[in-house]
PDB file of N, CA and C in Angstrom:
ATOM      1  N   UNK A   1    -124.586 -27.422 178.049  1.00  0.00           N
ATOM      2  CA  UNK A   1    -125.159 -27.332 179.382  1.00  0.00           C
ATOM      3  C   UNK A   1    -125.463 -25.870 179.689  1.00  0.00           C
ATOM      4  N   UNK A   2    -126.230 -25.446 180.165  1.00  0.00           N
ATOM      5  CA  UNK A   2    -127.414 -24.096 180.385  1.00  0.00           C
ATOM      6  C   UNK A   2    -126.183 -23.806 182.045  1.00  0.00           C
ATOM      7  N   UNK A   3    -125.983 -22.338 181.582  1.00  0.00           N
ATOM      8  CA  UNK A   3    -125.576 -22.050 183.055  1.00  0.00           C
ATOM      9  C   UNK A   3    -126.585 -20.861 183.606  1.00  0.00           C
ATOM     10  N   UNK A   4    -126.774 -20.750 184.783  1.00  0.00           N
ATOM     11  CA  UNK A   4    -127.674 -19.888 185.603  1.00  0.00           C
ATOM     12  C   UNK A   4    -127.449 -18.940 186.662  1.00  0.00           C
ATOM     13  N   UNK A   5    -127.440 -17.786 186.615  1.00  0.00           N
ATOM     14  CA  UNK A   5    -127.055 -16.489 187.611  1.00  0.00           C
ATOM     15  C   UNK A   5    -128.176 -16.281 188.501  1.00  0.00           C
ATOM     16  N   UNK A   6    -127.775 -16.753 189.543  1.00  0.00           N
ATOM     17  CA  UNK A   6    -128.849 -16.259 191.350  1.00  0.00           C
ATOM     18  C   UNK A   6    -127.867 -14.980 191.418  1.00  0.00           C
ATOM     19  N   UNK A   7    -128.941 -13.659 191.202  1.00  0.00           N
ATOM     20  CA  UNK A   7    -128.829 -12.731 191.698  1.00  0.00           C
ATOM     21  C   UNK A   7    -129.331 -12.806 192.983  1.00  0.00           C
ATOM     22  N   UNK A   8    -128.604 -11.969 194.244  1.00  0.00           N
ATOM     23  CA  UNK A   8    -128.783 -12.268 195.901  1.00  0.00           C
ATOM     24  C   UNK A   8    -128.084 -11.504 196.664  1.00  0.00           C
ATOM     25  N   UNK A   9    -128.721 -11.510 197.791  1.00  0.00           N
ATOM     26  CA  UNK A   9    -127.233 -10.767 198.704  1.00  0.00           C
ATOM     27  C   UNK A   9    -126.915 -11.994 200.009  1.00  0.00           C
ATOM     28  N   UNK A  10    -126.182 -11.397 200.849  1.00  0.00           N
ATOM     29  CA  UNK A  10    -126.049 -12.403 202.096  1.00  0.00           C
ATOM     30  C   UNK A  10    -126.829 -11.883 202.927  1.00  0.00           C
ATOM     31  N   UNK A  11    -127.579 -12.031 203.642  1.00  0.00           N
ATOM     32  CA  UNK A  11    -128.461 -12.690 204.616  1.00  0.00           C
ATOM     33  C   UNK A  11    -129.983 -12.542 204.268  1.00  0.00           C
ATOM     34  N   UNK A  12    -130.266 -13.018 203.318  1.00  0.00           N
ATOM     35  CA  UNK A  12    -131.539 -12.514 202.502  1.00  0.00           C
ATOM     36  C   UNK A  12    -132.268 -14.212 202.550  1.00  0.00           C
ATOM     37  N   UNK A  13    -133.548 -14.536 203.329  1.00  0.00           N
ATOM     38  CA  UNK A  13    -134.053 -15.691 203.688  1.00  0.00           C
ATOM     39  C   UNK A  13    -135.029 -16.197 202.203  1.00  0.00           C
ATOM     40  N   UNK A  14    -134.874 -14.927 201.256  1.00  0.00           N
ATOM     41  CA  UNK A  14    -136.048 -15.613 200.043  1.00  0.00           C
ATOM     42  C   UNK A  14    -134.833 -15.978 199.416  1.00  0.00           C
ATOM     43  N   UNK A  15    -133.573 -15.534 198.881  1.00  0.00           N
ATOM     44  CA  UNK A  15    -132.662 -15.715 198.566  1.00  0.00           C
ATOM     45  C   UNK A  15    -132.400 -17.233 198.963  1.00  0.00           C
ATOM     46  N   UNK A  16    -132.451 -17.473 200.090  1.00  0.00           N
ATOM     47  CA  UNK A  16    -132.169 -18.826 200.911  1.00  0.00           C
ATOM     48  C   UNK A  16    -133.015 -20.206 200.124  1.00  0.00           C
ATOM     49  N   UNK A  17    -133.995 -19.216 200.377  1.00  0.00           N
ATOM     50  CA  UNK A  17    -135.431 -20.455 199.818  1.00  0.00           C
ATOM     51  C   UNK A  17    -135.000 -20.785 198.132  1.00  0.00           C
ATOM     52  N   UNK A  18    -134.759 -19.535 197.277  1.00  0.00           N
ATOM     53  CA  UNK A  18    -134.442 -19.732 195.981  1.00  0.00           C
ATOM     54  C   UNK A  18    -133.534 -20.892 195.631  1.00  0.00           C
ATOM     55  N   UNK A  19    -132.349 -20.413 196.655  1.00  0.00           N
ATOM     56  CA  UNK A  19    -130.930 -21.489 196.492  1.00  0.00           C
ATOM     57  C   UNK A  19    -131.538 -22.789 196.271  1.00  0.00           C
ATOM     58  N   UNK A  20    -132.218 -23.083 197.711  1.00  0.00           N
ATOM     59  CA  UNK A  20    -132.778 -24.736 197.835  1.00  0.00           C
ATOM     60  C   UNK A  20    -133.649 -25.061 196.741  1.00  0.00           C
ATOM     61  N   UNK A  21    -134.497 -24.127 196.334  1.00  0.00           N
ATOM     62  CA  UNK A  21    -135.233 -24.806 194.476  1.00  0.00           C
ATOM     63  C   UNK A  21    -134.256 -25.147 193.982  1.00  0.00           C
ATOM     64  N   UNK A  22    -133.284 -24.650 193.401  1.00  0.00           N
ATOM     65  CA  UNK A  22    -132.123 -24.575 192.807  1.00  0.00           C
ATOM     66  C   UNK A  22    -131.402 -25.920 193.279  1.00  0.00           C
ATOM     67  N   UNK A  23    -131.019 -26.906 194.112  1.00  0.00           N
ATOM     68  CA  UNK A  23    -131.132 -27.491 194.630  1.00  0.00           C
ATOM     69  C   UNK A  23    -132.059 -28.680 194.345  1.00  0.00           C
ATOM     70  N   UNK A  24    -133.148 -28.388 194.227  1.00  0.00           N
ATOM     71  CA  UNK A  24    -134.026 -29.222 194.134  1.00  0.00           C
ATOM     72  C   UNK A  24    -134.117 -29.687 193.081  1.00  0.00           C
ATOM     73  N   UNK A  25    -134.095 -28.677 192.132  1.00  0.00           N
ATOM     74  CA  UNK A  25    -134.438 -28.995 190.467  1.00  0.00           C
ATOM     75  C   UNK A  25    -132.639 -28.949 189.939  1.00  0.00           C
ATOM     76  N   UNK A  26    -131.987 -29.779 191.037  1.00  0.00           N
ATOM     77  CA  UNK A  26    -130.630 -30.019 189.957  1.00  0.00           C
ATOM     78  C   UNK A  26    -129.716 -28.903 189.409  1.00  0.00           C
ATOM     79  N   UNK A  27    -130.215 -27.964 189.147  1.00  0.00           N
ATOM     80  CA  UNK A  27    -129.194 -27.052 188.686  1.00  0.00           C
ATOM     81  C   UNK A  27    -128.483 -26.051 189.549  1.00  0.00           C
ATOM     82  N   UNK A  28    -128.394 -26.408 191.402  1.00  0.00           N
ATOM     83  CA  UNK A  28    -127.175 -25.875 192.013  1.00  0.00           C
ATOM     84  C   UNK A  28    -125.791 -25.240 191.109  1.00  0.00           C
ATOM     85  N   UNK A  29    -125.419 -26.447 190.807  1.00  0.00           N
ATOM     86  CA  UNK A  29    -123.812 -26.316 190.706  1.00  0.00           C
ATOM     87  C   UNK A  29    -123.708 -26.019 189.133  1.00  0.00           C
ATOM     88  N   UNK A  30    -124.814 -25.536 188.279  1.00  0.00           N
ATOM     89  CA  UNK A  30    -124.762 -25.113 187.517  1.00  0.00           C
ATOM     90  C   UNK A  30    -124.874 -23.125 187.294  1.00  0.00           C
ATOM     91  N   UNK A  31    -125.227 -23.144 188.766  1.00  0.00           N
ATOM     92  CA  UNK A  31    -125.748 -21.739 188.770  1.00  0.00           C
ATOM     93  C   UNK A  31    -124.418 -20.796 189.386  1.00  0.00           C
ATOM     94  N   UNK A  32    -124.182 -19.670 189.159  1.00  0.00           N
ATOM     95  CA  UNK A  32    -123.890 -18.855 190.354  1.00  0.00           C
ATOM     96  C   UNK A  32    -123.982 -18.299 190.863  1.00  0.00           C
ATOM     97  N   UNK A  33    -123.581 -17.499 191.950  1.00  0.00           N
ATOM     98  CA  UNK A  33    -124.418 -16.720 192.767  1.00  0.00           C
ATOM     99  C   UNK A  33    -123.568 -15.363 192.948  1.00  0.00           C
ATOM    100  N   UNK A  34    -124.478 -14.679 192.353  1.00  0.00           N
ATOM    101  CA  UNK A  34    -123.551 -13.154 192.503  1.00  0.00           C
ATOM    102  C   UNK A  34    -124.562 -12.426 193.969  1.00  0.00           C
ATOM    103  N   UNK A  35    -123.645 -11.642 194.014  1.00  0.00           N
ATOM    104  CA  UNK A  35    -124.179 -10.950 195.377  1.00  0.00           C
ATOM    105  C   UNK A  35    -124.359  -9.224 194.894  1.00  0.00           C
ATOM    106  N   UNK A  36    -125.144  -8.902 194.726  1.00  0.00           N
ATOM    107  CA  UNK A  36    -125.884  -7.669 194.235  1.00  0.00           C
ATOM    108  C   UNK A  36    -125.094  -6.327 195.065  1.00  0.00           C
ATOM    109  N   UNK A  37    -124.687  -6.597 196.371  1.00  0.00           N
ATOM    110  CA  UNK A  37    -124.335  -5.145 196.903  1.00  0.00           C
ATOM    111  C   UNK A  37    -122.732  -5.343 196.304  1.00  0.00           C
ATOM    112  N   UNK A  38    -122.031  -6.198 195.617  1.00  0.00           N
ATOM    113  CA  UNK A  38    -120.823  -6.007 195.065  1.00  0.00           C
ATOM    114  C   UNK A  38    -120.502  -4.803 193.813  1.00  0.00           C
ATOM    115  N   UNK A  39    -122.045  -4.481 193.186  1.00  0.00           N
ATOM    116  CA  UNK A  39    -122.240  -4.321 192.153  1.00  0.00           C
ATOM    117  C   UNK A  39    -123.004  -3.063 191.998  1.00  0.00           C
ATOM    118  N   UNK A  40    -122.698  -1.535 191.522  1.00  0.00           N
ATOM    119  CA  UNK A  40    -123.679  -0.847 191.455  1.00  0.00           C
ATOM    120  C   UNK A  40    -124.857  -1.012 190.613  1.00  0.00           C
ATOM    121  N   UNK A  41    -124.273  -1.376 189.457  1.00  0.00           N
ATOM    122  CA  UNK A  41    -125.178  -1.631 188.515  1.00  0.00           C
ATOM    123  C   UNK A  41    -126.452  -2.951 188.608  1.00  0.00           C
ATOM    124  N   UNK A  42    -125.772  -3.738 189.634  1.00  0.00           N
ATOM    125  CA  UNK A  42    -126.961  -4.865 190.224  1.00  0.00           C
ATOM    126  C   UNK A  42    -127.299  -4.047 190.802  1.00  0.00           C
ATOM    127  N   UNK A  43    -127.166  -3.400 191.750  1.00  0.00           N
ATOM    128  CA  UNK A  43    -127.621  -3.265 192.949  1.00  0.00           C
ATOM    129  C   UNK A  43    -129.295  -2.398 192.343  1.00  0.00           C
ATOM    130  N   UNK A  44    -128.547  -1.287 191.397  1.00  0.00           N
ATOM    131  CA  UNK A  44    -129.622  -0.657 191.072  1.00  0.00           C
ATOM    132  C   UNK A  44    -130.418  -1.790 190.589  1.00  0.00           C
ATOM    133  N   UNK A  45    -130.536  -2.532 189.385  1.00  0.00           N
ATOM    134  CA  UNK A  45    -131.031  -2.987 189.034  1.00  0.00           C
ATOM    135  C   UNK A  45    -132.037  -4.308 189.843  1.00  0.00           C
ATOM    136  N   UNK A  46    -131.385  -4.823 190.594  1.00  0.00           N
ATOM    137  CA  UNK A  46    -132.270  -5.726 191.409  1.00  0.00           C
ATOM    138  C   UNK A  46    -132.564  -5.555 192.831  1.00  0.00           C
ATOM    139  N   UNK A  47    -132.245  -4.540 193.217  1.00  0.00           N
ATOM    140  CA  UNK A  47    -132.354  -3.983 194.954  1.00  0.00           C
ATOM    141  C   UNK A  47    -133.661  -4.303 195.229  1.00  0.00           C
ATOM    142  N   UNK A  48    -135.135  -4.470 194.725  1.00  0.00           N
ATOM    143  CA  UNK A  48    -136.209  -4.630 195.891  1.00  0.00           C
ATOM    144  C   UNK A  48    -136.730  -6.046 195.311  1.00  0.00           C
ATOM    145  N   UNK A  49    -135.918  -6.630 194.302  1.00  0.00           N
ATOM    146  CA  UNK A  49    -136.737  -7.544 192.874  1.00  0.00           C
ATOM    147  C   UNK A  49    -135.929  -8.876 194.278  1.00  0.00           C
ATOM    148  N   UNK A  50    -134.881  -9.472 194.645  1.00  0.00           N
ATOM    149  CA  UNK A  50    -133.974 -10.392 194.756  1.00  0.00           C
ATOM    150  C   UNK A  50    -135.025 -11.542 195.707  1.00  0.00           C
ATOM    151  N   UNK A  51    -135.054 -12.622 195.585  1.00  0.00           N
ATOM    152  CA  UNK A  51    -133.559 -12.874 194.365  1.00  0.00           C
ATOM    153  C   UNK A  51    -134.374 -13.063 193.401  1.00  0.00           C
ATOM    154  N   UNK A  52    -132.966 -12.914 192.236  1.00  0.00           N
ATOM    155  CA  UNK A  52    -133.520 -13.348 190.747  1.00  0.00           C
ATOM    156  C   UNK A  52    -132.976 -13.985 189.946  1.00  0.00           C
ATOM    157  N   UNK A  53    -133.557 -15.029 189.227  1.00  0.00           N
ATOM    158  CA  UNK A  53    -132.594 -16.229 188.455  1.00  0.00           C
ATOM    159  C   UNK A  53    -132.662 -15.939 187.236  1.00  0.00           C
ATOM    160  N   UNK A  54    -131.304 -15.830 186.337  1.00  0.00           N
ATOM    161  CA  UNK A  54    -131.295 -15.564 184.858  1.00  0.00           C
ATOM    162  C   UNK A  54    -130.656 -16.601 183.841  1.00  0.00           C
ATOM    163  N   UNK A  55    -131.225 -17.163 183.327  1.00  0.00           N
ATOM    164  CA  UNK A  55    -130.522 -17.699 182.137  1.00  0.00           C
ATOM    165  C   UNK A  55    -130.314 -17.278 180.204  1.00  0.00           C
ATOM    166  N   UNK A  56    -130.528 -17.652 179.865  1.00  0.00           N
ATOM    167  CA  UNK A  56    -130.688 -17.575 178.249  1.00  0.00           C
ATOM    168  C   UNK A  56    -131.465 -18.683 177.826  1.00  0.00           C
ATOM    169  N   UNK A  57    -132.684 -18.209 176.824  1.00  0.00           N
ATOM    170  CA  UNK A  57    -133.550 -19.259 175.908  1.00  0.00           C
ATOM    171  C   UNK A  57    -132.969 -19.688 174.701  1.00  0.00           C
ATOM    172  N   UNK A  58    -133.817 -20.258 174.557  1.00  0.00           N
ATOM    173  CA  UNK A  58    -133.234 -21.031 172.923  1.00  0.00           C
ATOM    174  C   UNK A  58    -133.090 -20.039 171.985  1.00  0.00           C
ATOM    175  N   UNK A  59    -133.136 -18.623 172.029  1.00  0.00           N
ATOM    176  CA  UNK A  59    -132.821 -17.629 170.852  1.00  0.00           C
ATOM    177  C   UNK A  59    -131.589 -17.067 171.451  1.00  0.00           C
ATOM    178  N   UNK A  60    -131.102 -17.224 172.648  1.00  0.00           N
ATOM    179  CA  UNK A  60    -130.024 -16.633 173.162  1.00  0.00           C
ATOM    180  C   UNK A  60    -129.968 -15.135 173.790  1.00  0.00           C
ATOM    181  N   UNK A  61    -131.782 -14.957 173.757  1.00  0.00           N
ATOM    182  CA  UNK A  61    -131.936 -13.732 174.976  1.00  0.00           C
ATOM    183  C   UNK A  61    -131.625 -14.217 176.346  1.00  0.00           C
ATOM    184  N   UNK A  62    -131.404 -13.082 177.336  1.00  0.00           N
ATOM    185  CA  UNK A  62    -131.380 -13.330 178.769  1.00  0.00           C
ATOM    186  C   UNK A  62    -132.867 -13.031 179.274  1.00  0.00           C
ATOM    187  N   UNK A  63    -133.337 -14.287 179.974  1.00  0.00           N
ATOM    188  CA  UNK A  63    -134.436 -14.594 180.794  1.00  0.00           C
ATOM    189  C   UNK A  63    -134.884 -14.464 181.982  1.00  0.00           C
ATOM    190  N   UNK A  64    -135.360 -14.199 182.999  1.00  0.00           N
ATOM    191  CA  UNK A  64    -135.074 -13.772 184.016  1.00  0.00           C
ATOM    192  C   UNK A  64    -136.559 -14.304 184.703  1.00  0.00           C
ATOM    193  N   UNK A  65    -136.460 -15.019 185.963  1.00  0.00           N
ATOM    194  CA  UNK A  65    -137.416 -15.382 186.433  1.00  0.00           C
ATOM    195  C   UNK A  65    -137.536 -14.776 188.307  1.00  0.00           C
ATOM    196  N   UNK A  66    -138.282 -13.972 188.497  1.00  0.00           N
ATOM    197  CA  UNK A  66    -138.406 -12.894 189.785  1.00  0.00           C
ATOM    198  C   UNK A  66    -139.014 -14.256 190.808  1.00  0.00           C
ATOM    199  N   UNK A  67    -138.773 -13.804 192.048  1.00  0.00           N
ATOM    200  CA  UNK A  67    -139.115 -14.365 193.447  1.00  0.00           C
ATOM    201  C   UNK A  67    -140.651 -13.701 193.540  1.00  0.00           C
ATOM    202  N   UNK A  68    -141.530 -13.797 193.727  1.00  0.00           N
ATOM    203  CA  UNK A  68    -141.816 -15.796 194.305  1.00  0.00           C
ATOM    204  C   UNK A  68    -141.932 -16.795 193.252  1.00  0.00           C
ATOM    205  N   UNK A  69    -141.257 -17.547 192.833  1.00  0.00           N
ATOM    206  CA  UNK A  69    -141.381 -18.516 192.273  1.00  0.00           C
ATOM    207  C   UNK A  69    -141.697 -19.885 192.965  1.00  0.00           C
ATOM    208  N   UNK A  70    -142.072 -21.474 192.404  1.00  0.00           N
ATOM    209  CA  UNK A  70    -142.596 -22.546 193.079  1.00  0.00           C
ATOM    210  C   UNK A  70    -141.670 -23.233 192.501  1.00  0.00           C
ATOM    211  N   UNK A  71    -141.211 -24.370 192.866  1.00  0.00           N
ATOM    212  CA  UNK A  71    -140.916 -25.417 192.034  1.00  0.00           C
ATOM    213  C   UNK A  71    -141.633 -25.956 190.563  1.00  0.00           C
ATOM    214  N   UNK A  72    -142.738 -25.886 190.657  1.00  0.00           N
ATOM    215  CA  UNK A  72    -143.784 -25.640 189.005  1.00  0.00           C
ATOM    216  C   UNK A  72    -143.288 -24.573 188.403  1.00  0.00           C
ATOM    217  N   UNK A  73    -143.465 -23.603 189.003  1.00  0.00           N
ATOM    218  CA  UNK A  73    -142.892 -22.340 187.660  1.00  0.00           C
ATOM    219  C   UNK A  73    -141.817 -22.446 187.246  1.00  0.00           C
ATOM    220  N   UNK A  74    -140.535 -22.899 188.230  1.00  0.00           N
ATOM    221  CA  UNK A  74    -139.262 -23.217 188.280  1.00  0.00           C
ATOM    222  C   UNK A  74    -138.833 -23.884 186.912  1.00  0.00           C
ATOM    223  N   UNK A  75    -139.729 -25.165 187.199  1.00  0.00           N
ATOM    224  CA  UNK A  75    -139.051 -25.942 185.820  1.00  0.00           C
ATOM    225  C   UNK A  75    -139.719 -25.673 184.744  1.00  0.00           C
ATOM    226  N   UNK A  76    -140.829 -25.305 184.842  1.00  0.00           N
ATOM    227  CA  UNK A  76    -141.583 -24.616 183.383  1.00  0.00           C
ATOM    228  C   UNK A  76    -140.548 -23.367 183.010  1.00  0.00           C
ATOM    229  N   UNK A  77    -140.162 -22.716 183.368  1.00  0.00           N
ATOM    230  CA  UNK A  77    -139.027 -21.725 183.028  1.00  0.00           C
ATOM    231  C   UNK A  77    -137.709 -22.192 182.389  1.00  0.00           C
ATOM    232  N   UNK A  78    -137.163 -23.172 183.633  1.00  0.00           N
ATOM    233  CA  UNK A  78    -136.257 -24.250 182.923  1.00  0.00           C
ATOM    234  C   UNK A  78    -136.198 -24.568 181.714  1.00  0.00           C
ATOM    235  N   UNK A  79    -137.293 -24.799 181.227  1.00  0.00           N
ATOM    236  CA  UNK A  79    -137.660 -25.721 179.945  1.00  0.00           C
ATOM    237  C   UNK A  79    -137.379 -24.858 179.106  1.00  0.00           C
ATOM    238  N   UNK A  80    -137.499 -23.436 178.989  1.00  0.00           N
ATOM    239  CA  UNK A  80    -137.358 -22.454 178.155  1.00  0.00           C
ATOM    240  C   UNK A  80    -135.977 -21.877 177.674  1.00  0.00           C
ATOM    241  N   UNK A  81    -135.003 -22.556 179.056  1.00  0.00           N
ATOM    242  CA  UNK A  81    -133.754 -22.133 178.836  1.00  0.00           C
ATOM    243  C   UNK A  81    -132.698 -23.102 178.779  1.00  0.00           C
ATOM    244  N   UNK A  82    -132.916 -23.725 178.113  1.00  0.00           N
ATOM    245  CA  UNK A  82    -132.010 -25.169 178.200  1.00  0.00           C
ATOM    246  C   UNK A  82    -132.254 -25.088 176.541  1.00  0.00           C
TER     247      UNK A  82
END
């Protein structure tokens, strides 16, 4: 089973919207949700990008799919990391 990192912070409304894809396409409770200002090294790294969803593909790189995403791109991405 494919697990998935929502990079995010708290009170962030695209963040919000991301969750509910996430949600939508089933893999909620597969994902987790880190919160970027915990983290310097997130923070640098995803401070203007968030949110951002990461998994691993079938070669076992980390994948990373940036906001705005749709539910179409969503699972076409999916497909890549499962």
């Amino acid at each position: 089973m494919a697990v998935y990192t929502l990079y995010s912070t708290w009170g962030c409304h695209l963040c919000e919207e991301a969750e509910s894809l996430l949600f939508t396409a089933g893999i909620a409770e597969q994902t987790q949700v880190l919160d970027i200002i915990d983290d310097e090294q997130l923070l640098a790294r995803f401070r203007v990008h968030i949110p951002v969803l990461a998994g691993t593909d079938q070669q076992g790189n980390e994948t990373l799919i940036y906001w705005p995403f749709t539910a179409a791109q969503l699972q076409h991405w999916l497909k890549d990391t499962k």
